[in-house]
C-alpha atoms as a PDB file:
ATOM      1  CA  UNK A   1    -132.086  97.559 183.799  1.00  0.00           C
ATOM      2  CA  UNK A   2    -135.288  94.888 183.504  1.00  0.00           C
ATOM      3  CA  UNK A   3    -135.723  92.981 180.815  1.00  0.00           C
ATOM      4  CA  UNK A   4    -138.695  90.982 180.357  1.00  0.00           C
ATOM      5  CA  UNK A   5    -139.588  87.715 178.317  1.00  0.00           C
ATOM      6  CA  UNK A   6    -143.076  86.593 178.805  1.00  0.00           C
ATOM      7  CA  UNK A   7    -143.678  86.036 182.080  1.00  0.00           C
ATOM      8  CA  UNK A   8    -140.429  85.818 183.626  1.00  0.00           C
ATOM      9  CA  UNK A   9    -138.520  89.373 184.504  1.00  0.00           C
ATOM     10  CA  UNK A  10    -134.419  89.358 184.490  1.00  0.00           C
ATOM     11  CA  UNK A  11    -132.652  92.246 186.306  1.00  0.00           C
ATOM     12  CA  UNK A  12    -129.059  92.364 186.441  1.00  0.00           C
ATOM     13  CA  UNK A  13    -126.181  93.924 188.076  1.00  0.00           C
ATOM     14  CA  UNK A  14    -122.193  94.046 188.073  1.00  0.00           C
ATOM     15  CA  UNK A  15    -121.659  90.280 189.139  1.00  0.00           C
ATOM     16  CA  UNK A  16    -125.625  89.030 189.651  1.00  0.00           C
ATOM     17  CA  UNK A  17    -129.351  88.379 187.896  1.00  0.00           C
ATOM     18  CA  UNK A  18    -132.146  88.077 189.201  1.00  0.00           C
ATOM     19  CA  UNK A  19    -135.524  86.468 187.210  1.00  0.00           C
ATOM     20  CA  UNK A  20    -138.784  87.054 188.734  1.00  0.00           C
ATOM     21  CA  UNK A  21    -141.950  84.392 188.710  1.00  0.00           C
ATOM     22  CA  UNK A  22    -139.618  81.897 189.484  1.00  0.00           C
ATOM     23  CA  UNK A  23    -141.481  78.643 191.608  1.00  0.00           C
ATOM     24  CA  UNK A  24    -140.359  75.349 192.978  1.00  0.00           C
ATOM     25  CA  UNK A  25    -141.253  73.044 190.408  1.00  0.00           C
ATOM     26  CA  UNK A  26    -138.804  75.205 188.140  1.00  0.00           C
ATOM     27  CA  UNK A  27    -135.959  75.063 190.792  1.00  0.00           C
ATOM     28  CA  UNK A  28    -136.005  71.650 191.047  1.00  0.00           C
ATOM     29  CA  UNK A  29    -136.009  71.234 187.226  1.00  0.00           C
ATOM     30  CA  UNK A  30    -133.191  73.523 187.435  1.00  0.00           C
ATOM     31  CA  UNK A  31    -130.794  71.591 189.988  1.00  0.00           C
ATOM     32  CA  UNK A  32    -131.548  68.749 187.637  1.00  0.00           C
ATOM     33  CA  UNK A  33    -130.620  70.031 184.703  1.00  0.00           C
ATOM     34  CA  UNK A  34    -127.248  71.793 186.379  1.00  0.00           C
ATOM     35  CA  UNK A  35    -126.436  68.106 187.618  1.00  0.00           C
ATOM     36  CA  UNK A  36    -127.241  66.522 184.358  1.00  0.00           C
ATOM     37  CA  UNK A  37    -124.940  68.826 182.900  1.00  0.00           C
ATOM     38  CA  UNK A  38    -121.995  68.155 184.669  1.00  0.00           C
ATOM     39  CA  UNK A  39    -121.825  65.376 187.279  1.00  0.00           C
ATOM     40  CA  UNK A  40    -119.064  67.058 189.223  1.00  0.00           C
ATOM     41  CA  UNK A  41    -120.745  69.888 190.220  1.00  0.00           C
ATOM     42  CA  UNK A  42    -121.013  70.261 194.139  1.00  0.00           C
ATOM     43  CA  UNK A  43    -124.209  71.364 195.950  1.00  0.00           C
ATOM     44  CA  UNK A  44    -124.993  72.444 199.118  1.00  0.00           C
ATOM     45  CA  UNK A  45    -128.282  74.046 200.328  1.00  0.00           C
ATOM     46  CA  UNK A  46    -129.399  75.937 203.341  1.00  0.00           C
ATOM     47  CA  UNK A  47    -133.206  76.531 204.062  1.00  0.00           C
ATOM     48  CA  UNK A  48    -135.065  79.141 205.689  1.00  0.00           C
ATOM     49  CA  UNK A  49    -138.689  79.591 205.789  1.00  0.00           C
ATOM     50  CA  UNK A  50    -139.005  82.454 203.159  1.00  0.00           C
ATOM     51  CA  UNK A  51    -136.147  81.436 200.776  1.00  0.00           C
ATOM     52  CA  UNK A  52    -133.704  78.621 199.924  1.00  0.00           C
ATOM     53  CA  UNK A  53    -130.086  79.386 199.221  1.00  0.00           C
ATOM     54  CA  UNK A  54    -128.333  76.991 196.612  1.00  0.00           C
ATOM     55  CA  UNK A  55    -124.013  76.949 196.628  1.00  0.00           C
ATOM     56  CA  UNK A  56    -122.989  75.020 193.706  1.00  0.00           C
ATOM     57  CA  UNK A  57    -118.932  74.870 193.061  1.00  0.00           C
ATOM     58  CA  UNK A  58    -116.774  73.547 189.791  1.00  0.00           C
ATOM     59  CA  UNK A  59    -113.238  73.229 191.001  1.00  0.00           C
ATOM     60  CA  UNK A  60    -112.405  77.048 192.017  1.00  0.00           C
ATOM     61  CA  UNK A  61    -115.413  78.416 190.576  1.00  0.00           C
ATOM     62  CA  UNK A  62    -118.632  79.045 192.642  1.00  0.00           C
ATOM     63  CA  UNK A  63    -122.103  80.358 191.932  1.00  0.00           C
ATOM     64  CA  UNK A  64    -125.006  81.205 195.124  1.00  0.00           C
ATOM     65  CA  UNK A  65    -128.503  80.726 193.793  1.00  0.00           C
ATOM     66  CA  UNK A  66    -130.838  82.308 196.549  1.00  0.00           C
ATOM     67  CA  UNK A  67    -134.762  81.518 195.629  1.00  0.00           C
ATOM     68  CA  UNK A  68    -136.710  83.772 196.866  1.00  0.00           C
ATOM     69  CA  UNK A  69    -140.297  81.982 198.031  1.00  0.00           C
ATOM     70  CA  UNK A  70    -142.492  84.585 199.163  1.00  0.00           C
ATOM     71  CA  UNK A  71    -143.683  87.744 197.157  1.00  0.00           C
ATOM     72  CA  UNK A  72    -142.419  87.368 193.652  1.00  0.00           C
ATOM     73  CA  UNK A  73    -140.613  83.687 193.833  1.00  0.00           C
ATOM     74  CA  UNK A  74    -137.419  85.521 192.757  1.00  0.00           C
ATOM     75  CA  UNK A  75    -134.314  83.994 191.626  1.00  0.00           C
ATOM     76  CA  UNK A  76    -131.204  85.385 192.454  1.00  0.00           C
ATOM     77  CA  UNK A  77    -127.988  84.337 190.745  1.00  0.00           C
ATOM     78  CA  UNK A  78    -124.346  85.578 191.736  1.00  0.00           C
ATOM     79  CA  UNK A  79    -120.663  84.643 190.471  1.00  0.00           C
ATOM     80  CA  UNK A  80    -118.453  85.645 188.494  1.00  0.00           C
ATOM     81  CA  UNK A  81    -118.487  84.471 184.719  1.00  0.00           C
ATOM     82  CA  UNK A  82    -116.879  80.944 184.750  1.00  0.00           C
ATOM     83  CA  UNK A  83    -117.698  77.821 183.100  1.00  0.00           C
ATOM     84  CA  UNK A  84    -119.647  77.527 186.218  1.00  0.00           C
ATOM     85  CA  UNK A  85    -121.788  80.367 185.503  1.00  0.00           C
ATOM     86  CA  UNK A  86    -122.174  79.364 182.056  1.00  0.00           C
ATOM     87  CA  UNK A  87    -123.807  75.796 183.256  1.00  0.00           C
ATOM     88  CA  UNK A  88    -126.041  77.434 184.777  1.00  0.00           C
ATOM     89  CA  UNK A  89    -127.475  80.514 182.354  1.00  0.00           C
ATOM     90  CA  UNK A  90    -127.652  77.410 180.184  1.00  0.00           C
ATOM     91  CA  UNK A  91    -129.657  75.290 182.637  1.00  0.00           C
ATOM     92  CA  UNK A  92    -132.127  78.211 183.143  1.00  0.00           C
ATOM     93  CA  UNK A  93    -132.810  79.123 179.579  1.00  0.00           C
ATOM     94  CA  UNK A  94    -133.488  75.311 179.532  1.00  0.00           C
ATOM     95  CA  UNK A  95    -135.592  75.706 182.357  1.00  0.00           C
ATOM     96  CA  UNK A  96    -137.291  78.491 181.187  1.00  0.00           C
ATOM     97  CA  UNK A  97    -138.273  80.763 177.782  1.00  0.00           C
ATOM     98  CA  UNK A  98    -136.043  83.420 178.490  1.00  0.00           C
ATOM     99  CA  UNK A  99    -133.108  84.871 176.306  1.00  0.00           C
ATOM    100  CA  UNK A 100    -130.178  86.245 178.184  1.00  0.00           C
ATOM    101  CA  UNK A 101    -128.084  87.940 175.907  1.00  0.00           C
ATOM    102  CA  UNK A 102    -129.441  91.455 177.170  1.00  0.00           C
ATOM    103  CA  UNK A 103    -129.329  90.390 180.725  1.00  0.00           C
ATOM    104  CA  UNK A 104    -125.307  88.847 180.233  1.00  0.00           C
ATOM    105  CA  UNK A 105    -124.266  91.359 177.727  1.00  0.00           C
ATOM    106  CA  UNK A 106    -124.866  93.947 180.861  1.00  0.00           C
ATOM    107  CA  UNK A 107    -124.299  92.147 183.937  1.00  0.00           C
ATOM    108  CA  UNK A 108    -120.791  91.027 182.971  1.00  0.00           C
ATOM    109  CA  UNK A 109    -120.075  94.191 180.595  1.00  0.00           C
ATOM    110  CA  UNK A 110    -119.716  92.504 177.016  1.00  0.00           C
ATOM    111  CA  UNK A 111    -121.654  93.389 174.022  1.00  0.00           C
ATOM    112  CA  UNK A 112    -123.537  90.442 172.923  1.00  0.00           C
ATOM    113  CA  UNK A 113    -124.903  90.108 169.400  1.00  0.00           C
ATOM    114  CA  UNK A 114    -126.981  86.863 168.954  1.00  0.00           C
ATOM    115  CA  UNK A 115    -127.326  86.908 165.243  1.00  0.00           C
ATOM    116  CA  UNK A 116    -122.989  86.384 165.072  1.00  0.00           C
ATOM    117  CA  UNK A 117    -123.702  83.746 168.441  1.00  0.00           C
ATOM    118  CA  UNK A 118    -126.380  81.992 166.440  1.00  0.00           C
ATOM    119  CA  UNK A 119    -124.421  82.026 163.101  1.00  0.00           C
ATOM    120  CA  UNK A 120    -121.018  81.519 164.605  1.00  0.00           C
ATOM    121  CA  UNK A 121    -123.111  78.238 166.524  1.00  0.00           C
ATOM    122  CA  UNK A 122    -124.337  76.535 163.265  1.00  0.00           C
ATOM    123  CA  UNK A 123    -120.672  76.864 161.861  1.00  0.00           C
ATOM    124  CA  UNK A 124    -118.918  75.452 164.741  1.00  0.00           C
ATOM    125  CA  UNK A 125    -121.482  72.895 165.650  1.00  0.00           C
ATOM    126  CA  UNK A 126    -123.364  72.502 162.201  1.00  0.00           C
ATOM    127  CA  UNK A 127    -125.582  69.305 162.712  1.00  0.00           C
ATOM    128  CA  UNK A 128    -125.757  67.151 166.188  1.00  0.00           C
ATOM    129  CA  UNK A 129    -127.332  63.991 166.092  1.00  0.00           C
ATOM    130  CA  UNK A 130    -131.587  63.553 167.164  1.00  0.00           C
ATOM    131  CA  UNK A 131    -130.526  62.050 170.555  1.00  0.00           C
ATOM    132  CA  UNK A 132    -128.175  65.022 171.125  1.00  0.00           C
ATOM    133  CA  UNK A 133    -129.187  66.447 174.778  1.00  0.00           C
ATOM    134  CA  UNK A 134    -130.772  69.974 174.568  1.00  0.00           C
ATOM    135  CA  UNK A 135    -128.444  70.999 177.905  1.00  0.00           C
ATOM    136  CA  UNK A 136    -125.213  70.006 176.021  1.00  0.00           C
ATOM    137  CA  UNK A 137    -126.327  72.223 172.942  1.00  0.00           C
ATOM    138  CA  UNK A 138    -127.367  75.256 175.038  1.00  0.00           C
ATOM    139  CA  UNK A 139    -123.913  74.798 176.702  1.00  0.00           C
ATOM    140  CA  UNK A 140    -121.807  74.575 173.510  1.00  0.00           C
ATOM    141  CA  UNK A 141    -124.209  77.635 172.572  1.00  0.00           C
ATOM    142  CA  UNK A 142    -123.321  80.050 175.412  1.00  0.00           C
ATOM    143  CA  UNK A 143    -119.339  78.791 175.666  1.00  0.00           C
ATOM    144  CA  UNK A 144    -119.918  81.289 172.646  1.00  0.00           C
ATOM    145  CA  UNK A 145    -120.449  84.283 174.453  1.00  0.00           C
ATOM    146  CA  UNK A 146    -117.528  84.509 176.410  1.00  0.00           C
END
């Protein structure tokens, strides 16, 4: 199943997603925002000329970003759900305009309904203050899905 938001294209499967029109500027954005969200995440990268393969790891937890440089500039991302996995859906959909709750409700078999996410969110976390970071409020937001 495809599902596409503007420009960018999310496919997913059993354990994975992939988002399409993905580029390097984002991807570094993106390992940013994944550190900024959690200092204790672990990284380790491997490059090859057509693609770069990301391991991040939270205590037992692990998630394999491969970017995919030629053709489409794919992103690939595979784990299992985790607090892990949450970090980074929530680093991406800061990253980029995309809403996943299509692409998650299928790729990890949940039914998703972001009307009771959004109005469960502004119940549980009604008012944050200005300086608030956006990555912490997308990650409260999708600790909600699970």
């Amino acid at each position: 199943m495809a599902l596409e938001e503007g420009k960018y294209v999310a496919i997913e499967g059993d354990s994975w997603f992939s988002i399409s029109n993905f580029n390097d500027d984002i991807l570094n954005k993106l390992i940013d925002v994944i550190k900024e969200i959690d200092e204790n995440i672990k990284l380790s990268q491997k490059y090859y000329p057509d693609k770069k393969i990301l391991y991040f790891s939270l205590d037992k937890n692990k998630i394999i970003i491969t970017y995919f440089s030629a053709k489409n500039h794919k992103l690939l991302v595979q784990g299992k759900m985790s607090i892990l996995s949450q970090i980074v859906v929530s680093a991406i959909s800061e990253c980029i305009d995309i809403k996943f709750e299509h692409v998650l409700g299928s790729a990890y078999r949940k039914s998703i309904d972001a009307n009771i996410i959004n109005n469960d969110y502004k119940v549980i976390f009604p008012k944050f203050p200005d300086n608030y970071p956006d990555s912490k409020k997308n990650l409260l937001g999708n600790q909600l899905l699970i």
